[in-house]
Protein backbone atom coordinates (compact mmCIF):
# COMPACT_ATOMS: atom_id res chain seq x y z
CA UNK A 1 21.71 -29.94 9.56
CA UNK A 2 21.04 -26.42 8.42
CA UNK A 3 17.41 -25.52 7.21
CA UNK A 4 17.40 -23.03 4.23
CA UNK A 5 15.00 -20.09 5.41
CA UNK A 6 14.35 -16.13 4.13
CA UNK A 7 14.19 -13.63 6.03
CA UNK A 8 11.35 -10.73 4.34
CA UNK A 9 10.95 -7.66 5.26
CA UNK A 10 8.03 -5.10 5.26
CA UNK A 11 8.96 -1.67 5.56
CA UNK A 12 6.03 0.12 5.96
CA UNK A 13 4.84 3.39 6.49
CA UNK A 14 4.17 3.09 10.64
CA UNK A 15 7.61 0.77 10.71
CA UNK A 16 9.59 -2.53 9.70
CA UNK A 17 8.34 -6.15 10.43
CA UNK A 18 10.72 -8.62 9.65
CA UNK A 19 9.36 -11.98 8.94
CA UNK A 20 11.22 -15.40 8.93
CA UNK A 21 9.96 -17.96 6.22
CA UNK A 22 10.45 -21.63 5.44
CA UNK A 23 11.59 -23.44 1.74
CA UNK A 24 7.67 -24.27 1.58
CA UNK A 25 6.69 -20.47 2.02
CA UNK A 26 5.72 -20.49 5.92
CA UNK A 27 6.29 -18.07 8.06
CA UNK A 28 7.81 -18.96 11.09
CA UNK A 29 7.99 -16.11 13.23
CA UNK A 30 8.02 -12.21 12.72
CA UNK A 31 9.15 -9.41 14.63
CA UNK A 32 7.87 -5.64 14.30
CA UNK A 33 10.09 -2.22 15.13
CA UNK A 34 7.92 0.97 14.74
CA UNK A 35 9.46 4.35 13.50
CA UNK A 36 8.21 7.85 13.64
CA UNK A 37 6.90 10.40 10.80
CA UNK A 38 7.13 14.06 11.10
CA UNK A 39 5.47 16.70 10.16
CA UNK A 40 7.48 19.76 10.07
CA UNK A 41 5.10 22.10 7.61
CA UNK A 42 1.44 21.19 6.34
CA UNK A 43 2.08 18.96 3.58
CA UNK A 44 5.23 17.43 4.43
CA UNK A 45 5.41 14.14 5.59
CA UNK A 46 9.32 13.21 6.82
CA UNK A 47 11.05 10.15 8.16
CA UNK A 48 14.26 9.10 8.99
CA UNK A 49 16.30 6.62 6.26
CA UNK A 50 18.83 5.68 9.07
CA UNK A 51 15.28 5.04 11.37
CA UNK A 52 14.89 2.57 9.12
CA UNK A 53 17.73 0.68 9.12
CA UNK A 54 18.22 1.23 12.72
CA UNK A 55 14.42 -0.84 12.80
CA UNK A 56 15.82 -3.57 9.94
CA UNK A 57 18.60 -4.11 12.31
CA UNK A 58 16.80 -4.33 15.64
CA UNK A 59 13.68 -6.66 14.16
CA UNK A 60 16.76 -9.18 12.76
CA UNK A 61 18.48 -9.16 15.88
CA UNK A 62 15.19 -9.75 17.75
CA UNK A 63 13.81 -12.43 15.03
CA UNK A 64 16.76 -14.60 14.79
CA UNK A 65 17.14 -14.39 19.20
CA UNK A 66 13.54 -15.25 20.14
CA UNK A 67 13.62 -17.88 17.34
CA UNK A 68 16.82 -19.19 18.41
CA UNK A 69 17.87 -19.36 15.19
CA UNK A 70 21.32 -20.57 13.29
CA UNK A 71 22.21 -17.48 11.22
CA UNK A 72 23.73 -19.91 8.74
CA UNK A 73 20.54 -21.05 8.07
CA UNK A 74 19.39 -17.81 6.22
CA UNK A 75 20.14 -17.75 2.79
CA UNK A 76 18.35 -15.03 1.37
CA UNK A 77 17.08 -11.26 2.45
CA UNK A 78 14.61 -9.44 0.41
CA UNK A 79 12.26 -6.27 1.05
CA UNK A 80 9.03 -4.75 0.63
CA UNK A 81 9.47 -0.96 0.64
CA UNK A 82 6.63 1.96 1.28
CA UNK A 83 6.27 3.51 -2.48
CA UNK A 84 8.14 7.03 -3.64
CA UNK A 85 10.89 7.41 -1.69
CA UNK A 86 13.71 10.07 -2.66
CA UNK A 87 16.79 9.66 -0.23
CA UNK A 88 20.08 11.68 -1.77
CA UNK A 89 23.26 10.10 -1.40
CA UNK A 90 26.65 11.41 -2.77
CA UNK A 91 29.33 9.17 -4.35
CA UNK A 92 30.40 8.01 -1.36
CA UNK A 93 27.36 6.91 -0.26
CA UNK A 94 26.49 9.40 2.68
CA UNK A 95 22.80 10.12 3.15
CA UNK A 96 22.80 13.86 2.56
CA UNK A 97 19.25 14.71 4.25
CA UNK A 98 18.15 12.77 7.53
CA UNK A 99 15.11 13.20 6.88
CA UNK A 100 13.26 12.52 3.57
CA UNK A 101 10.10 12.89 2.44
CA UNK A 102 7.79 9.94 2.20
CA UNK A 103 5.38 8.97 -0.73
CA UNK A 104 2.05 11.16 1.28
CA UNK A 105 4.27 14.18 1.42
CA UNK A 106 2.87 16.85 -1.38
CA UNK A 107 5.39 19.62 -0.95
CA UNK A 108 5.93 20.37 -4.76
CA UNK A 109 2.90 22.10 -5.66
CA UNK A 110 4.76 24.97 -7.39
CA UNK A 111 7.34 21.97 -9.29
CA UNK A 112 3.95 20.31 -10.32
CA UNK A 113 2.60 23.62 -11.99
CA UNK A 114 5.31 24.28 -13.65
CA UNK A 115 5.67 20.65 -15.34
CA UNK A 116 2.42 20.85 -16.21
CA UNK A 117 2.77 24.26 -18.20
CA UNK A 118 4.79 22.47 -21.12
CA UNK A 119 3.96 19.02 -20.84
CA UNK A 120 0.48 17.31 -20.97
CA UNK A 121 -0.98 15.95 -17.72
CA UNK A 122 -3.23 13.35 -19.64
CA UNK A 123 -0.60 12.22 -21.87
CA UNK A 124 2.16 12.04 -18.51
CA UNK A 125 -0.82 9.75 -16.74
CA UNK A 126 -1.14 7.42 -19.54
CA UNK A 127 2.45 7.30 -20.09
CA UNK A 128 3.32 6.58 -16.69
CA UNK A 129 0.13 5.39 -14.79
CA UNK A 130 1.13 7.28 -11.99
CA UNK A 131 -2.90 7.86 -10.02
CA UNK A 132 -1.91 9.59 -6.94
CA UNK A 133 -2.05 13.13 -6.61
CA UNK A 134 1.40 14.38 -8.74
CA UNK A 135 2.98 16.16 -5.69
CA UNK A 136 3.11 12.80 -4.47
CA UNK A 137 5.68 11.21 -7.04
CA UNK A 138 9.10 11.10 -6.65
CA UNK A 139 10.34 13.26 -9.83
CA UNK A 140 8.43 16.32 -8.20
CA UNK A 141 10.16 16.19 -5.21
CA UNK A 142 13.23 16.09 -6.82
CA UNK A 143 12.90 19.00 -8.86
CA UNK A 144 11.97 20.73 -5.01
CA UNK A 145 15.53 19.65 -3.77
CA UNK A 146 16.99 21.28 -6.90
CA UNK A 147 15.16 24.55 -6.48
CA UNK A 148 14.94 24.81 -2.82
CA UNK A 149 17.98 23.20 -1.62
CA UNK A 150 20.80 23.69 -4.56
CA UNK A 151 24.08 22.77 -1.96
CA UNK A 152 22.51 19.18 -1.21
CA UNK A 153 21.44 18.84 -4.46
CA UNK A 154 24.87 19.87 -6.09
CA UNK A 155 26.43 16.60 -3.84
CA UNK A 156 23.75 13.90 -5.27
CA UNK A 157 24.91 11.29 -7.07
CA UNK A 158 21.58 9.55 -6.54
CA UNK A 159 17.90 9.34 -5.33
CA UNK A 160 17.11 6.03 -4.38
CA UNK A 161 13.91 4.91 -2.97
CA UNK A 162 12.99 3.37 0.56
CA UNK A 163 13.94 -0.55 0.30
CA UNK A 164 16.84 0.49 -1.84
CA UNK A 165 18.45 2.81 0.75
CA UNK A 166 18.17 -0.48 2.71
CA UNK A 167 19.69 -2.50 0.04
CA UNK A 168 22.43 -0.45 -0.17
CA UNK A 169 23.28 -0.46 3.32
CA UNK A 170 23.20 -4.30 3.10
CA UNK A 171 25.11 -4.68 -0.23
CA UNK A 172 27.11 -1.30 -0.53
CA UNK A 173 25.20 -1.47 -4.57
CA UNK A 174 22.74 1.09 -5.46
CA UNK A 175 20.22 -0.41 -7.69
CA UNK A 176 16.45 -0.48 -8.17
CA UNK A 177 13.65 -2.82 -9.40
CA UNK A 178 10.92 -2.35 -12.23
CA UNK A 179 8.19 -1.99 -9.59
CA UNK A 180 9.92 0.72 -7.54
CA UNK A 181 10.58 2.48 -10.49
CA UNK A 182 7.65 2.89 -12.20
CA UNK A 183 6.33 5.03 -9.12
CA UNK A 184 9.06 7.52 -10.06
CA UNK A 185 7.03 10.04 -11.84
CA UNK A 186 9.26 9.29 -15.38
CA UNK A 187 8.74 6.03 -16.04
CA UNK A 188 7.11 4.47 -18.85
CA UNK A 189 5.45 1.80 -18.48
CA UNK A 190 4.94 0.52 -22.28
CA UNK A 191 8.86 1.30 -22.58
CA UNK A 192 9.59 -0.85 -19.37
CA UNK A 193 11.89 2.14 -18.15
CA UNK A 194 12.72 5.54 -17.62
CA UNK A 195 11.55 8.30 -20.07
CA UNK A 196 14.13 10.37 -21.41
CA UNK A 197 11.60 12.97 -22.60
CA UNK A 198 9.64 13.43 -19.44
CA UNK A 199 13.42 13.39 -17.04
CA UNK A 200 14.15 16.14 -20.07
CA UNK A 201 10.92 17.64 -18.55
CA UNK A 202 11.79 17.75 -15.40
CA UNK A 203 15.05 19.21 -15.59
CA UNK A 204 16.70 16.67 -14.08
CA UNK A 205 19.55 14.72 -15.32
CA UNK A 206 19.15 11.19 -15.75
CA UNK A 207 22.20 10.03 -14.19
CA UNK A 208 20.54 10.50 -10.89
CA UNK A 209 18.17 7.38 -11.14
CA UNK A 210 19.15 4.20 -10.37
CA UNK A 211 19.84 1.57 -12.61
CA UNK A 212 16.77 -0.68 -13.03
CA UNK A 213 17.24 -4.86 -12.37
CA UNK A 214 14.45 -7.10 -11.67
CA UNK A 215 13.15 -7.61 -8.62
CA UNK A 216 14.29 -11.06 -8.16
CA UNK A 217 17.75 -9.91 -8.78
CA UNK A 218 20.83 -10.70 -6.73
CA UNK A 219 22.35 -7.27 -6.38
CA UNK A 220 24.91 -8.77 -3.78
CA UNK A 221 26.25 -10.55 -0.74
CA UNK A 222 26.00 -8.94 2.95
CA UNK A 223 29.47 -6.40 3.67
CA UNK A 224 31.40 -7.12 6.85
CA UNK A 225 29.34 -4.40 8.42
CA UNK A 226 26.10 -5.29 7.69
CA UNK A 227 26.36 -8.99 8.53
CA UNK A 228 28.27 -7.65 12.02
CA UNK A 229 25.16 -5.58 12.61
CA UNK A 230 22.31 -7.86 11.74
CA UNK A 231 23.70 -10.91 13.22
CA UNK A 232 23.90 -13.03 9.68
CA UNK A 233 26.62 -14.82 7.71
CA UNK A 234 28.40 -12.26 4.83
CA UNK A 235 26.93 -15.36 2.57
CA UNK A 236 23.69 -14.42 2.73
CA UNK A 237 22.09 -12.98 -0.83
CA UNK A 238 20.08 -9.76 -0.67
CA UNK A 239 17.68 -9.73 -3.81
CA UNK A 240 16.60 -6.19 -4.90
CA UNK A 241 12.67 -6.71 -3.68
CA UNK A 242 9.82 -4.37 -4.72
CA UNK A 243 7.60 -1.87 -4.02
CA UNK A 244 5.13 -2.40 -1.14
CA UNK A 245 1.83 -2.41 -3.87
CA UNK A 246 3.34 -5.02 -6.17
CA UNK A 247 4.69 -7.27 -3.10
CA UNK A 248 1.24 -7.40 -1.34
CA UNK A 249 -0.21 -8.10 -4.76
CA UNK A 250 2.16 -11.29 -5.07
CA UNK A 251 1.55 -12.45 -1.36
CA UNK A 252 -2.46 -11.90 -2.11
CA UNK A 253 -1.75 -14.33 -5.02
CA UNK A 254 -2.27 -11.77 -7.55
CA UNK A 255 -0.38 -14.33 -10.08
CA UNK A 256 -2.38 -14.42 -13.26
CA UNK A 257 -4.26 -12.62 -15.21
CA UNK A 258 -8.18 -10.75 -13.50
CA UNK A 259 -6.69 -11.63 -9.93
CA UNK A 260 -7.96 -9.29 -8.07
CA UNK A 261 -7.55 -8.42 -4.26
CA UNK A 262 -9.23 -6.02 -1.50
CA UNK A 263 -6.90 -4.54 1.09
CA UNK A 264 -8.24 -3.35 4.04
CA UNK A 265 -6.64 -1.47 6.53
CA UNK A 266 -6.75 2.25 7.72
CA UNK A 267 -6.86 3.07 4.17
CA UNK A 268 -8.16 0.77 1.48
CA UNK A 269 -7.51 -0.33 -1.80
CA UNK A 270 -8.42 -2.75 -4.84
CA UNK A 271 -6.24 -4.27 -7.43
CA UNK A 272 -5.82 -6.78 -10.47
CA UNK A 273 -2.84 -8.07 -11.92
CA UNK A 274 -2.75 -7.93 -15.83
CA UNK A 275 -0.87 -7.93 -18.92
CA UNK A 276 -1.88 -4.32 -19.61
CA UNK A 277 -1.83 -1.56 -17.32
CA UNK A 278 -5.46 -0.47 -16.38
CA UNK A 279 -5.48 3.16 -17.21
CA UNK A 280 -8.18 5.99 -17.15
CA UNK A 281 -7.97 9.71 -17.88
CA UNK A 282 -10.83 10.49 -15.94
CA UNK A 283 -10.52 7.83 -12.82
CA UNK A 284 -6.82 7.63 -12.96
CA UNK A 285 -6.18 4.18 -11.15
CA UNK A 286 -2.66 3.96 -9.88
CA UNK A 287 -0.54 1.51 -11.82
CA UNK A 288 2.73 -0.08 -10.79
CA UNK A 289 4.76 -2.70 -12.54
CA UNK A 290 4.57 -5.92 -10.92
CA UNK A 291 7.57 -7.85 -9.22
CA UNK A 292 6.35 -10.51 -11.84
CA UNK A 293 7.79 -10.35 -15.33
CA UNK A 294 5.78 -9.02 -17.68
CA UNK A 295 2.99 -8.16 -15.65
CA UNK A 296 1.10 -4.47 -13.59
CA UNK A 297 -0.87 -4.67 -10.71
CA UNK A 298 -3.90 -1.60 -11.36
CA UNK A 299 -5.58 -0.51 -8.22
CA UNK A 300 -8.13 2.15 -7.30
CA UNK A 301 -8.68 3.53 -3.98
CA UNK A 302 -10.49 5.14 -0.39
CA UNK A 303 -8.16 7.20 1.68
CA UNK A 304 -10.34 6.30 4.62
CA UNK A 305 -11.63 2.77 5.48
CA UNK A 306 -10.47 1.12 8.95
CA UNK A 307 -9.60 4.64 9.89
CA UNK A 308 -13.50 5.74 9.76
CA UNK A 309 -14.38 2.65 11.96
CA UNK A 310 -11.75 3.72 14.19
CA UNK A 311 -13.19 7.05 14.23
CA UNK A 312 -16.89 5.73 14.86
CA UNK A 313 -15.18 3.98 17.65
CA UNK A 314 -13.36 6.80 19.86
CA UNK A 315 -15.85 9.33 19.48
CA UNK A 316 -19.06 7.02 18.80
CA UNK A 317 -18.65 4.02 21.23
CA UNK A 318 -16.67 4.43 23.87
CA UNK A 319 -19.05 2.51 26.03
CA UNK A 320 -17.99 -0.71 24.08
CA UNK A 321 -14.52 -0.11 24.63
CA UNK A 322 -15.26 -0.41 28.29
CA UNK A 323 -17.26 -3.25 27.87
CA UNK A 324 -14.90 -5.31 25.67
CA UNK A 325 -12.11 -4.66 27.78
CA UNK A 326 -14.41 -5.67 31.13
CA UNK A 327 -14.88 -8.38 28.76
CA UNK A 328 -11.02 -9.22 27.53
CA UNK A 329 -12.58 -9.12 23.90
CA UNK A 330 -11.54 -7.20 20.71
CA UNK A 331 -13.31 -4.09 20.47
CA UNK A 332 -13.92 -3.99 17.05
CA UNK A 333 -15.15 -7.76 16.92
CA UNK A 334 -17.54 -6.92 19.60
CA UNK A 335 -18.19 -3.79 17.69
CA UNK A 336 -19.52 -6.23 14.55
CA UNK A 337 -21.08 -8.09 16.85
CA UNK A 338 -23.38 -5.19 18.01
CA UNK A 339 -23.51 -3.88 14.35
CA UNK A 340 -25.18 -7.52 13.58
CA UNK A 341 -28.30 -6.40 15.72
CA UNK A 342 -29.05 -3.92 12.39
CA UNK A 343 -30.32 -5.08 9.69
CA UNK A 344 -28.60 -4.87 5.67
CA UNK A 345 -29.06 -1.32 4.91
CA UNK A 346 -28.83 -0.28 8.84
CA UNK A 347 -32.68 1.16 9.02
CA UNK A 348 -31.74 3.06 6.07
CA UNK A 349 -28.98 5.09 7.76
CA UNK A 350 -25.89 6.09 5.00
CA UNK A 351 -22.43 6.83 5.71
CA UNK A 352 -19.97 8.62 3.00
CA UNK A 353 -16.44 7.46 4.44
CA UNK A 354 -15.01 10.09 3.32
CA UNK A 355 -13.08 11.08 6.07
CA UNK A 356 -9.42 11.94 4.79
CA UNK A 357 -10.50 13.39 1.33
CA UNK A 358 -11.27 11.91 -2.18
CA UNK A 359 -8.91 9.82 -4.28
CA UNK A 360 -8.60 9.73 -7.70
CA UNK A 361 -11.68 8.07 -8.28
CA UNK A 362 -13.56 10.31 -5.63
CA UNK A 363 -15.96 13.08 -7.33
CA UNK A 364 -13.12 15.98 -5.47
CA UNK A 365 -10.06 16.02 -3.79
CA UNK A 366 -11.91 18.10 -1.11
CA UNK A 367 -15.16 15.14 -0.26
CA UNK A 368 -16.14 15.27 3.30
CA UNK A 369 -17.36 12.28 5.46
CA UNK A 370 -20.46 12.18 6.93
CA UNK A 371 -23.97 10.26 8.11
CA UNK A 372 -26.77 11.09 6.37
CA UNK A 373 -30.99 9.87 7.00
CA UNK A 374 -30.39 9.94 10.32
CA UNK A 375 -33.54 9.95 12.50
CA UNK A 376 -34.63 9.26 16.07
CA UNK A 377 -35.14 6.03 15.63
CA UNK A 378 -31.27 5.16 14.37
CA UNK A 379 -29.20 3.32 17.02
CA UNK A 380 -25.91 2.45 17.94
CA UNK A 381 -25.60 -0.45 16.04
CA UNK A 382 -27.11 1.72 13.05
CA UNK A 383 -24.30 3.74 12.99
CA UNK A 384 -21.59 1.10 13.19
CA UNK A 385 -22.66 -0.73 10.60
CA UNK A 386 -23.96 2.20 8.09
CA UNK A 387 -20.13 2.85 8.66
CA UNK A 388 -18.87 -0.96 7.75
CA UNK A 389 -21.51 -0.59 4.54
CA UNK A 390 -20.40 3.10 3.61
CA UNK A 391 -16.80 1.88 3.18
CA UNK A 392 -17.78 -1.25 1.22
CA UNK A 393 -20.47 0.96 -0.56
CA UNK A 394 -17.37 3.31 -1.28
CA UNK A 395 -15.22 0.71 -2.40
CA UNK A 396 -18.15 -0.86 -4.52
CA UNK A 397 -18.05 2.25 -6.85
CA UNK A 398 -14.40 2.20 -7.18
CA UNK A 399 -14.52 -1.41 -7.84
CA UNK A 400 -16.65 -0.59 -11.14
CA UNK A 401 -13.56 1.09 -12.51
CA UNK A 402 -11.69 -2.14 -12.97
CA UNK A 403 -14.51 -3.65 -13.86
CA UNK A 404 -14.72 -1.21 -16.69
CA UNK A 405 -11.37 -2.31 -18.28
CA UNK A 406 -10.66 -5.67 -17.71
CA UNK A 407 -12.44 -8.98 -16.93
CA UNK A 408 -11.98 -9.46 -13.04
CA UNK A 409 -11.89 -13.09 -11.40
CA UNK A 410 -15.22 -13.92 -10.03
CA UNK A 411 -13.48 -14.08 -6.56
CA UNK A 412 -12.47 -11.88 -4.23
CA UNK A 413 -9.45 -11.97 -1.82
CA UNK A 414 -9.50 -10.20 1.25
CA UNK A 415 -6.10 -9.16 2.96
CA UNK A 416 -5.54 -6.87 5.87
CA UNK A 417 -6.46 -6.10 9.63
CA UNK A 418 -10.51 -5.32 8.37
CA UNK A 419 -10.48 -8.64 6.67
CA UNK A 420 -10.44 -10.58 10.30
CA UNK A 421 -14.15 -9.29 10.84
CA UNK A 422 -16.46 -11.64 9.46
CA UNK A 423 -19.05 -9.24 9.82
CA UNK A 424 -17.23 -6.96 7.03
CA UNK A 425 -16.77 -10.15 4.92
CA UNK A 426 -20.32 -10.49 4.77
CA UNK A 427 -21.09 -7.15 4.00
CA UNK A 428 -18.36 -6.99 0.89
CA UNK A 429 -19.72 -10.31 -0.34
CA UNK A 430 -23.07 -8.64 -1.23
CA UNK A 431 -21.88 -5.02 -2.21
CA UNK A 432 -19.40 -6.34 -4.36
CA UNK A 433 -21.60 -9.35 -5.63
CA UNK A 434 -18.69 -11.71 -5.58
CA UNK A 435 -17.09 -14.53 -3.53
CA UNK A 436 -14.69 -13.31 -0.85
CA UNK A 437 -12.19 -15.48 -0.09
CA UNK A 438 -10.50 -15.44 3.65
CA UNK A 439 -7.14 -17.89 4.10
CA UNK A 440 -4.51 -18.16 5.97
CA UNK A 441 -2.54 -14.73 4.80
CA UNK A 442 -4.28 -12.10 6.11
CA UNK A 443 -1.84 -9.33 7.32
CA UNK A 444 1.41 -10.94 5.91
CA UNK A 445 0.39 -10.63 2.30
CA UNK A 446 3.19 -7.35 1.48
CA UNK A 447 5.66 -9.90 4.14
CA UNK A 448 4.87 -13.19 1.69
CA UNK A 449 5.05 -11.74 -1.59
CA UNK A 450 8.75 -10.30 -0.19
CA UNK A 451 9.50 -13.94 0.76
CA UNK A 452 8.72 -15.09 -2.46
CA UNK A 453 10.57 -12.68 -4.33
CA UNK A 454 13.91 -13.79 -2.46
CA UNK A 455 12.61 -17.44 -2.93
CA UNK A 456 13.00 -17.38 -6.91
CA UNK A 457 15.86 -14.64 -6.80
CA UNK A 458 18.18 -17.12 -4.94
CA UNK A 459 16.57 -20.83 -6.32
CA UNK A 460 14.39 -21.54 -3.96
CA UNK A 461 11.91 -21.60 -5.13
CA UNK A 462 11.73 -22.05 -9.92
CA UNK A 463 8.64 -19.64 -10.07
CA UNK A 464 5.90 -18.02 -8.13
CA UNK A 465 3.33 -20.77 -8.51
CA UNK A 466 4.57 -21.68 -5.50
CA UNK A 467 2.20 -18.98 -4.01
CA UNK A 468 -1.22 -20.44 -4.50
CA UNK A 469 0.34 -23.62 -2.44
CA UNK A 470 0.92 -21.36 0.59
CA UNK A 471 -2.28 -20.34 1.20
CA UNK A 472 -4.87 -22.38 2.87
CA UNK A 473 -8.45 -21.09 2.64
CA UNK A 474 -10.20 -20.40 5.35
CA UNK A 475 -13.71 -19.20 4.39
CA UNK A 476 -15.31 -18.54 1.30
CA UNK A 477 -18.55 -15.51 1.81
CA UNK A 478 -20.98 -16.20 -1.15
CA UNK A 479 -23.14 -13.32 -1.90
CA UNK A 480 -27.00 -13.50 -0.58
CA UNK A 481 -29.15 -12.58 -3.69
CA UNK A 482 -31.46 -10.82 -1.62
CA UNK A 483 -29.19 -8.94 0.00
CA UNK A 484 -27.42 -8.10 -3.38
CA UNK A 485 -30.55 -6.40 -4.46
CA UNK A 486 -30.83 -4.53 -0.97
CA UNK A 487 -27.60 -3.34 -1.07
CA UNK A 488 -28.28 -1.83 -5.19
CA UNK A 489 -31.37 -0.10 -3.73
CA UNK A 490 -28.97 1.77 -1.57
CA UNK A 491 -26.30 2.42 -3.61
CA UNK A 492 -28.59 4.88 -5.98
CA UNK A 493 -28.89 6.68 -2.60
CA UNK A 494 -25.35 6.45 -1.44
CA UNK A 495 -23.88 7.66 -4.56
CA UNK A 496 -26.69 10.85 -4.00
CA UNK A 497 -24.58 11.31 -0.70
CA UNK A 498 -21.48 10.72 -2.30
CA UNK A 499 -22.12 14.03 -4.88
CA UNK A 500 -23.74 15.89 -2.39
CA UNK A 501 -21.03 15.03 -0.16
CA UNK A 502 -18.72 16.51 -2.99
CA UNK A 503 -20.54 19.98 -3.02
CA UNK A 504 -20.35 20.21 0.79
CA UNK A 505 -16.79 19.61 0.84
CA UNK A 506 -16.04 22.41 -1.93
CA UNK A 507 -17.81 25.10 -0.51
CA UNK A 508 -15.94 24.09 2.98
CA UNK A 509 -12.66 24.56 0.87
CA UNK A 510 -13.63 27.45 -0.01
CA UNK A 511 -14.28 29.22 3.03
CA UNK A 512 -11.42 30.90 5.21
CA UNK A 513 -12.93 31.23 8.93
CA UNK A 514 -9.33 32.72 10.90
């Protein structure tokens, strides 16, 4: 008897996990295939479309083996795709570059200045919610194909983004989805599509988008060469997906209205699904339109978060490495473990975590890292868990934001590879003054809300209720009231370093040493 199962995908920036799930929303088994990123120039970030689909093929292949599973069985296919993606294809479908930039590259800074000189930067962020630098968006890069390579550009029929290259490999259909698009650059969020006036702007001609379906939507069936090369029946429905932001919202249960979620991996983010976008001239959160009808997911942002402890922990504690791995322990749960011999506050010892530059809602682009009240009485465990407070401090401030606009839920849910420390749990609990909520979903979160976007798309599933049933909670952190008022003590301190931090990192800017 066959078993009716989906096979997600999460194709990320560092490579593709594909993930098999269950009717009920379980996942079953998953299978990871990295790719590389290179960096041919400062400021431009490349990878490989065809790496990708070479890593969608190899992570079926390798899913459906070690599972041992009937290909039949798999009824659906649907993707989570990294955000801004411009891949040129001609009318026969031929990838015309083979590499692309991905959504970190910021090689348009002359395209940017230019749009800028006749349209309004303000009124293009409120229009289109778009947070990130500009050179990041999609339109911008365009606009650098059509000025610095005119013979590829002449050949595009379209630029299509990262899961929808992968779609149309699968499907032979070029289409795209509301939440992919709304990271284009000229899309308008109130207007639920593209903006004629700002594509007008760009000097690009419209033609060269995709058509927009939602993300539920069946675009198509599997070809003959796709199904031969992923080792699934032609039968098998690909639905169009969404963008990696509004997926992980979905799979964090970011389902009604002040949901709000904390992501926390090398990079960090926080965002709440709404009926209106959350947007700021002045802190600019990054808004996308969510795989669920009707809805945004708002987010604001640190560049650096599990990256700084990773820092703290090659250059800081390389002793512990030895000793967890004399141990056969995790390094970084040992390292909370020694951080738990400090006290809230860590003697008093601050860390800005500013270690890959400000976001948006940093005080400059151009914010350094760094410790600051160190004395000779500080220790080791001082300094690893100043750095686990600095990045919650950090994300405290940028938490206010959303808190500004909308009316949050008065829980927390943490997702990613920092939310396995309980140590950092803890810690976020009483900067953030909420509940934090641990279950069962903690990396899979961009993999689940995938899963549950092919789950309604092919009747699986009637709606995305379904979500809240999947996950099983494992630990709910209540803040310490206490340690609340500790930690707002600090902050007045920490957001001294933060400024100062700012006026560092300027004058560093502007010095030119070679």
């Amino acid at each position: 008897m066959l078993s009716r199962k989906i096979i997600a995908y999460d194709l990320g920036t560092g490579g593709n996990k594909a993930s098999l799930y269950d009717s009920d929303g379980s996942c079953l088994a998953n299978a990871f295939i990295p790719y590389d990123t290179y960096y041919p120039r400062t400021g431009w970030h490349e990878q490989s479309p065809m790496d990708w689909w070479d890593s969608i093929i190899l992570s079926t292949r390798k899913l459906l083996q070690e599972r041992k599973i009937d290909p039949r069985d798999i009824v659906c296919v649907s993707i989570s795709g990294h955000s801004l993606g411009v891949v040129p294809v001609d009318r026969q479908g031929n990838l015309l570059r083979d590499r692309t930039p991905i959504w970190s590259d910021t090689r348009p800074e002359k395209q940017v200045r230019e749009f800028f000189e006749n349209t309004d930067r303000d009124k293009w962020y409120i229009t289109t919610g778009n947070g990130f630098p500009p050179e990041c968006y999609t339109v911008f890069k365009v606009m650098w194909y059509r000025d610095n390579e005119p013979d590829m550009y002449s050949r595009v029929f379209k630029i299509i983004g990262t899961k929808d290259f992968i779609n149309f490999k699968m499907t032979g259909q070029i289409k795209t989805d509301y939440s992919y698009a709304s990271g284009c650059g000229v899309y308008d969020l109130e207007n639920w599509g593209y903006s004629t006036g700002l594509i007008k702007a760009g000097g690009i001609p419209e033609e060269i988008l995709p058509d927009i379906v939602p993300s539920t939507g069946i675009i198509g069936e599997l070809t003959k060469e796709a199904a031969d090369a992923l080792g699934l029946s032609r039968k098998v429905m690909v639905a169009c997906g969404g963008v990696d932001n509004s997926c992980m919202a979905l799979g964090a249960r970011n389902i009604a209205e002040g949901r709000v979620y904390t992501s926390l991996g090398s990079s960090a983010w926080i965002a709440v699904s709404s009926k209106n976008p959350v947007l700021d001239i002045e802190k600019r959160p990054f808004v996308f339109t969510h795989v669920i009808p009707g809805m945004f997911t708002s987010a604001v942002s640190i560049f650096s978060a599990g990256s700084s402890l990773k820092w703290v922990r090659d250059h800081l504690c390389a002793n512990l490495q030895k000793e967890a791995s004399e141990k056969g322990v995790d390094v970084y749960e040992f390292m909370g473990e020694i951080a738990c011999r400090s006290p809230v506050g860590s003697n008093k010892l601050l860390f800005d975590p500013s270690l890959a530059g400000g976001s948006s809602q940093d005080p400059s682009p151009h914010i350094r890292g760094g410790f600051s009240g160190l004395d000779l009485g500080h220790s080791q465990p001082d300094i690893i868990r100043s750095c686990m407070e600095g990045v919650a401090m950090n994300l405290g401030l940028v938490l206010d934001v959303l808190r500004k606009f909308c009316s949050l839920s008065e829980e927390m849910m943490m997702v990613g590879g920092g939310s396995r420390s309980s140590v950092w749990r803890r810690i976020f609990a009483d900067v953030y003054n909420m509940d934090i909520i641990k279950t069962n979903i903690g990396e899979d979160a961009g993999s689940l809300g995938a899963a549950a976007v092919g789950a309604v798309g092919s009747g699986m599933w009637k709606d995305f209720s379904r979500i809240d049933d999947v996950h099983r909670i494992l630990e709910t952190v209540k803040p310490v009231k206490t340690d609340v008022e500790k930690y707002r003590k600090i902050r007045r301190a920490f957001e001294c370093l933060r400024n100062c931090q700012k006026e560092v990192g300027e004058l560093l800017h502007g010095i030119e040493l070679s």
